[in-house]
Protein backbone atom coordinates (compact mmCIF):
# COMPACT_ATOMS: atom_id res chain seq x y z
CA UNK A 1 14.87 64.71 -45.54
CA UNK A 2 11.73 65.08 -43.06
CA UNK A 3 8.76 65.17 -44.31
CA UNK A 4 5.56 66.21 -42.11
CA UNK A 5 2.89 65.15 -44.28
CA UNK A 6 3.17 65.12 -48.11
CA UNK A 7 -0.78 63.73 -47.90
CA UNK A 8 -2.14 67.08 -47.48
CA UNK A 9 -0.16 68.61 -50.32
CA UNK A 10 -1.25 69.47 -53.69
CA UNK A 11 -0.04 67.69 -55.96
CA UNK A 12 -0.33 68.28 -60.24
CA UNK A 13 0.30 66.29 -62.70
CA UNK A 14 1.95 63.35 -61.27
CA UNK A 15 4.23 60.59 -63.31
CA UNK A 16 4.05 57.29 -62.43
CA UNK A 17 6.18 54.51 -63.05
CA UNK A 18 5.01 50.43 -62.57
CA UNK A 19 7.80 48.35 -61.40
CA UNK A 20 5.56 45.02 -60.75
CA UNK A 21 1.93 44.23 -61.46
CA UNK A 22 -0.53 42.84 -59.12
CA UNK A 23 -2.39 39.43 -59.78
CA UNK A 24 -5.53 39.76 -62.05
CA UNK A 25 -6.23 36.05 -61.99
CA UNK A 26 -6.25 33.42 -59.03
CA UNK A 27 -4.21 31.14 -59.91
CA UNK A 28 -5.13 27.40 -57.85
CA UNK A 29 -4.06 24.47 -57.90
CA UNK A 30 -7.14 21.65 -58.37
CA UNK A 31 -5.66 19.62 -55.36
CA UNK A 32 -6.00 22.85 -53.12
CA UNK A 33 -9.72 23.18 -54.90
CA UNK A 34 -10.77 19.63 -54.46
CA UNK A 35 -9.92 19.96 -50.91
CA UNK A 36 -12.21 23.21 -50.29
CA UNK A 37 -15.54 21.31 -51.82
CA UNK A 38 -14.36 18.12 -49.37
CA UNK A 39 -14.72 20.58 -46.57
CA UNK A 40 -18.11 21.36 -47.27
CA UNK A 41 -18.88 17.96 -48.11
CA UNK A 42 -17.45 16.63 -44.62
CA UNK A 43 -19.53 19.65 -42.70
CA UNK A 44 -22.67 18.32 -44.03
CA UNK A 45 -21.17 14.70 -42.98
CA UNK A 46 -20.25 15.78 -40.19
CA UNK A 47 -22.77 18.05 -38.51
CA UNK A 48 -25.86 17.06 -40.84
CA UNK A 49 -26.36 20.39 -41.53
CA UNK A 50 -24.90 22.77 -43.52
CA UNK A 51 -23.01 25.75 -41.94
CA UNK A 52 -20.52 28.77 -42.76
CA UNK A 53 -17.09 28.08 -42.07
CA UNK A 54 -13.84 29.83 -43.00
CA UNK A 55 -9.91 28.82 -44.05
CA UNK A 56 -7.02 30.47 -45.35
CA UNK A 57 -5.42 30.18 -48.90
CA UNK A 58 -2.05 28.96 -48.63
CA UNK A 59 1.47 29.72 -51.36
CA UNK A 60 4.71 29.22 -50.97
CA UNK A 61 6.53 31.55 -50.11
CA UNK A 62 8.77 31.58 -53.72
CA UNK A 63 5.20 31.79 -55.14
CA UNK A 64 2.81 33.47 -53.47
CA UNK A 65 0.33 34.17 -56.26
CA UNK A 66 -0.37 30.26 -56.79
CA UNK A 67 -2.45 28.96 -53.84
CA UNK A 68 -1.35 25.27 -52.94
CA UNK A 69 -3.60 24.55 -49.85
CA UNK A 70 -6.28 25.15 -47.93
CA UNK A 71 -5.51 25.75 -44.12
CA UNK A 72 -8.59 25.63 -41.29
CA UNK A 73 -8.11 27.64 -38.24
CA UNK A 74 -9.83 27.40 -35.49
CA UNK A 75 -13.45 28.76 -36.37
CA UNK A 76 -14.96 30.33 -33.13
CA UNK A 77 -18.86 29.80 -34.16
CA UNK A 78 -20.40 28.19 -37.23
CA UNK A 79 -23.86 29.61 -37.57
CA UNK A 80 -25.55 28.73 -40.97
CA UNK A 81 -25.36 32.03 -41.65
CA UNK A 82 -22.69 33.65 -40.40
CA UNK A 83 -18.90 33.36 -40.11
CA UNK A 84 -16.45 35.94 -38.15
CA UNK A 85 -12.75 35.87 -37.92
CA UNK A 86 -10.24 38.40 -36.19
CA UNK A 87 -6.53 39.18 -37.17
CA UNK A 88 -5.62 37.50 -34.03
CA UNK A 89 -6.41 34.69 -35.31
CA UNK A 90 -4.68 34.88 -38.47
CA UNK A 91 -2.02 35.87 -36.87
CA UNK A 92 -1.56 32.08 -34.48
CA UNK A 93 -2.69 30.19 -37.66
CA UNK A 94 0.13 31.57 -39.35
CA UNK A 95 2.50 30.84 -36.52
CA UNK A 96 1.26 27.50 -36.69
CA UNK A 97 2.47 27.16 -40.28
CA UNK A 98 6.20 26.35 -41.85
CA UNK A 99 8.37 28.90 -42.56
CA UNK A 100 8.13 28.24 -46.42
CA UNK A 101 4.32 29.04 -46.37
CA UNK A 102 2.35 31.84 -46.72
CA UNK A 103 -1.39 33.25 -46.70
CA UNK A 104 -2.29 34.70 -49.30
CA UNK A 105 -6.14 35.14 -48.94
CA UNK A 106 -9.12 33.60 -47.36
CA UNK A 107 -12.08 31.33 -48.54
CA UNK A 108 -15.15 30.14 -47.04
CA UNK A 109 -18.44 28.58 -47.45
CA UNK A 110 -22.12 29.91 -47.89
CA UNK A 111 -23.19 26.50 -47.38
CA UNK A 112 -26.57 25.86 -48.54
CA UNK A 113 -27.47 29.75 -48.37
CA UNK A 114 -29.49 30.94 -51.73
CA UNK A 115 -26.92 33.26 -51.84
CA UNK A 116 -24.28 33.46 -54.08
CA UNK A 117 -22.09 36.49 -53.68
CA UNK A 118 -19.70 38.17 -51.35
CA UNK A 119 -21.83 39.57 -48.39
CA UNK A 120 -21.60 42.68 -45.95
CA UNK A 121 -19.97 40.32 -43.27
CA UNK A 122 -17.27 39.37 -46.28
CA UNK A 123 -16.35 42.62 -46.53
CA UNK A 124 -15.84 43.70 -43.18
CA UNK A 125 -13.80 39.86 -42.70
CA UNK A 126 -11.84 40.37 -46.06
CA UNK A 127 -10.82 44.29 -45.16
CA UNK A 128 -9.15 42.36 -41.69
CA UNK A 129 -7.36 39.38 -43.78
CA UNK A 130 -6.37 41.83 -46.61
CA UNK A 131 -4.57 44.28 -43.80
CA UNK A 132 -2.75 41.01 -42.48
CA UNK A 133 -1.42 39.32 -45.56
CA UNK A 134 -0.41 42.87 -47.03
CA UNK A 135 1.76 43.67 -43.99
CA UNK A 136 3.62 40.50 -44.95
CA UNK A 137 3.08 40.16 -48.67
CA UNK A 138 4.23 43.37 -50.11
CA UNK A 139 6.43 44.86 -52.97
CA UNK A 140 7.66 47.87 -54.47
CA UNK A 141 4.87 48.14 -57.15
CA UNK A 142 5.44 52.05 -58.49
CA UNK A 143 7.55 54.78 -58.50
CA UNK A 144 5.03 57.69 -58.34
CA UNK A 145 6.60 61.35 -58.50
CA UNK A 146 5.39 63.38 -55.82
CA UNK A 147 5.03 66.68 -57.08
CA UNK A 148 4.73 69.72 -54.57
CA UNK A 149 4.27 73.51 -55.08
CA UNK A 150 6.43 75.80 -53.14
CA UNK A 151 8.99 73.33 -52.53
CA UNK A 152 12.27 75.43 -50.52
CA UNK A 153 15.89 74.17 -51.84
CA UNK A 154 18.75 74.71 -49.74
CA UNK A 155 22.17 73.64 -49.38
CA UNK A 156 24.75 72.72 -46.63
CA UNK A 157 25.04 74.41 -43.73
CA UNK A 158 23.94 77.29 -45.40
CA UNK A 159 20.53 78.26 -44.02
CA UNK A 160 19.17 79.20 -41.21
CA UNK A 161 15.57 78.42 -38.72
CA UNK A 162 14.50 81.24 -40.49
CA UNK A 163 15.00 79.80 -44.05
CA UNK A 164 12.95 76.88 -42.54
CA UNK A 165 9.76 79.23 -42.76
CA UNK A 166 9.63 79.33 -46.46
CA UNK A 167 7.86 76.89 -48.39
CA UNK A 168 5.39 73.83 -47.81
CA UNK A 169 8.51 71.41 -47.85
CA UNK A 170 12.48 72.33 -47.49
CA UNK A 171 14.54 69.95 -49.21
CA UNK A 172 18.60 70.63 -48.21
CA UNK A 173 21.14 69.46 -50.15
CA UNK A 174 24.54 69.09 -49.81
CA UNK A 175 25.17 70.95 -53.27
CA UNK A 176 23.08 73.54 -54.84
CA UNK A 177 20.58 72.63 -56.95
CA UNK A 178 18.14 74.63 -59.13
CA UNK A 179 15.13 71.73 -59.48
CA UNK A 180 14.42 68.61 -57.35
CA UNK A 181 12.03 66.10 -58.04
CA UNK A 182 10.90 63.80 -55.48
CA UNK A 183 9.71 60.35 -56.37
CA UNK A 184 8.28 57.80 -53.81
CA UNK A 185 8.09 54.07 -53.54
CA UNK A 186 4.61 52.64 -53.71
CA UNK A 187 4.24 49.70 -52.02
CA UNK A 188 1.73 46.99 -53.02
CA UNK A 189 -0.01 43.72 -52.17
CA UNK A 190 -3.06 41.49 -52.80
CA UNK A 191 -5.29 39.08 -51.45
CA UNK A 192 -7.42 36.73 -52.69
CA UNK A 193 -11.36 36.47 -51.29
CA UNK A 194 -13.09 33.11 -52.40
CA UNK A 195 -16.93 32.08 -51.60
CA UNK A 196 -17.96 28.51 -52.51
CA UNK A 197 -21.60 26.93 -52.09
CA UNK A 198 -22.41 23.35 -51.55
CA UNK A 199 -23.66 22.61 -55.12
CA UNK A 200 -19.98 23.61 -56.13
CA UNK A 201 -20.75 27.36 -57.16
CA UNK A 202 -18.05 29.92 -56.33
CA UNK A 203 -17.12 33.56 -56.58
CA UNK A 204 -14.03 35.19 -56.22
CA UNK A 205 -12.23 38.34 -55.71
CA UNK A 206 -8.85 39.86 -55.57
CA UNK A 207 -8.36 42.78 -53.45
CA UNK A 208 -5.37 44.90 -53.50
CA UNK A 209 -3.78 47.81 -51.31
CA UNK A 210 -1.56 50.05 -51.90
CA UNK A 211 0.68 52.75 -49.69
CA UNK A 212 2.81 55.75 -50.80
CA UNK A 213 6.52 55.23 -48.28
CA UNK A 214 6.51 59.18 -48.26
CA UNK A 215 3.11 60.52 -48.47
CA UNK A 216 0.91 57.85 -46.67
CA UNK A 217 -1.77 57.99 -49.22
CA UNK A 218 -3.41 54.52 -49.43
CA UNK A 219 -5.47 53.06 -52.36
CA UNK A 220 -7.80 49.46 -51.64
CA UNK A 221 -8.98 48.19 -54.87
CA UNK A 222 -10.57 45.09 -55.83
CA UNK A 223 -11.40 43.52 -58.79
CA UNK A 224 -13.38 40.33 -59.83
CA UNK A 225 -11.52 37.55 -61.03
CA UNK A 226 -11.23 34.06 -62.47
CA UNK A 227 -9.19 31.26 -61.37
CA UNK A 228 -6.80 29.31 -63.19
CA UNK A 229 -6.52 25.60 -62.17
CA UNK A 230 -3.26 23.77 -62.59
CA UNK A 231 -1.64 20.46 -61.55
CA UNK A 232 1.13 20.06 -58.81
CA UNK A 233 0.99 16.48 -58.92
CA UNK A 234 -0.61 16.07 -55.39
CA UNK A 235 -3.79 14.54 -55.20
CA UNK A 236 -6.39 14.07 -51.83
CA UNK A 237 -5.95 10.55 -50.94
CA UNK A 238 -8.03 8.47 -48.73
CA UNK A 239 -5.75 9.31 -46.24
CA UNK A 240 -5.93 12.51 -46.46
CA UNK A 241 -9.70 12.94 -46.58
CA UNK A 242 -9.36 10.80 -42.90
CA UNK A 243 -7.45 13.67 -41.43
CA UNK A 244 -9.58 16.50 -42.80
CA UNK A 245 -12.30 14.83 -41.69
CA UNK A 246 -10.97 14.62 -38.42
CA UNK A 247 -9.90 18.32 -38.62
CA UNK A 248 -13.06 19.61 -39.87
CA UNK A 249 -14.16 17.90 -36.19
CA UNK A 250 -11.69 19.98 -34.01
CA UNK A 251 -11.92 23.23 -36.01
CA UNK A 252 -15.38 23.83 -36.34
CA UNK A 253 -17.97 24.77 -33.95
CA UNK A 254 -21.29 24.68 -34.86
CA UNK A 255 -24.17 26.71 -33.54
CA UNK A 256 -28.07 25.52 -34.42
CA UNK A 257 -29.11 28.56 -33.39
CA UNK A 258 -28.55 32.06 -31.92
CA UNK A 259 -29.61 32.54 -28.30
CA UNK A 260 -32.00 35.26 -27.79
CA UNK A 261 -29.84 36.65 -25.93
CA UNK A 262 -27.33 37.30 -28.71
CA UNK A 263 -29.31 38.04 -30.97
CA UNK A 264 -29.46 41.92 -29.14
CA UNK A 265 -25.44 42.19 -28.64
């Protein structure tokens, strides 16, 4: 069956069937929370300042709704208000991970900012990590019937170009049949978006998308959300800390100020 575009069709009364529900809670682990507040305490260390910086939320890949770590890419420019990231990058950090693990959303710090939400720059950033970790992370989430006026049955050999003409869709069958109905997968994943401050507020998100196989349609959603700590049994040792501290010191990049010459671009 070929199907041009069932996107443009109109479609009435539609039946939809759930096979698997989306997240509506993060679910964390306090090791992989303990280590996103060290960050921001070993920027201030660091740097003496406070800046923006950015990581990834990291699962395994038998569970990717329960985040487990906190990775740090490469941050191009820390400004102390601003972060950026591209889905180049997300794409080498992920290379640079085991097999076994997965991202499954971002985080990152407002610093010291007075401002305690997700901003215009989040959204444009989450839209690009939510595109990546969906083209990985995705399931069969519905069965929704596609239902299309002046649908064209035919059968076998029997037809013709010509028969092609009729209808918005032809549907040919190797029997004859007097009613077809056409259901399509919908496929569906999430990400998670979390924003922590340096007095140990934080916000989150979960953002979803979902794509019709057949018709194309896709639906973003988001939703806020609450997160639900539990205990793995791994705690951030001393010599841990040392090596964050140490990555913190690669990773970031810290930028006083913007140039005037920037500030046009």
């Amino acid at each position: 069956m070929k199907i041009k575009s069932l996107a443009g069709l109109k479609k009435v009364d539609k039946y939809e069937i759930m096979l698997a529900e989306l997240p509506q809670e993060i679910c964390m682990t306090r090791y992989a929370r303990d280590k996103a507040y060290k960050i921001n305490e070993l920027v201030r260390h660091l740097f003496q300042r406070s800046y923006e910086w950015y990581g990834f939320t990291l699962a395994d890949n038998q569970r990717p709704e329960l985040i487990v770590d906190i990775g740090l890419p490469k941050n191009d420019q820390n400004l102390e208000n601003y972060v950026g990231l591209a889905a180049d990058k997300i794409a080498e950090f992920r290379d640079s991970l085991p097999e076994a693990t997965v991202i499954n959303g971002w985080i990152h710090s407002h610093g010291d900012l007075d401002y305690r939400r997700f901003s215009e720059t989040d959204t444009i950033n989450q839209k690009t990590v939510l595109d990546y970790v969906t083209s990985l992370l995705r399931l069969p989430v519905a069965k929704v019937e596609v239902v299309i006026k002046d649908l064209a049955l035919l059968h076998g050999t029997a037809w013709s170009a010509e028969d092609l003409k009729n209808g918005s869709v032809s549907l040919v069958t190797d029997n004859p049949v007097s009613e077809a109905r056409i259901w399509e997968t919908e496929y569906g994943g999430f990400c998670y978006a979390i924003v922590v401050g340096d007095d140990g507020w934080h916000e989150q998100e979960i953002h979803c998308k979902k794509r019709g196989i057949l018709s194309g349609r896709t639906f973003y959603s988001k939703i806020p959300a609450s997160i639900r700590l539990s205990d793995d049994g791994r705690l951030l040792t001393f010599t841990e800390v040392e090596a964050l501290e140490e990555e913190v010191r690669n990773q970031l990049a810290p930028v006083a100020y913007v140039p005037d010459k920037l500030e046009g671009l």
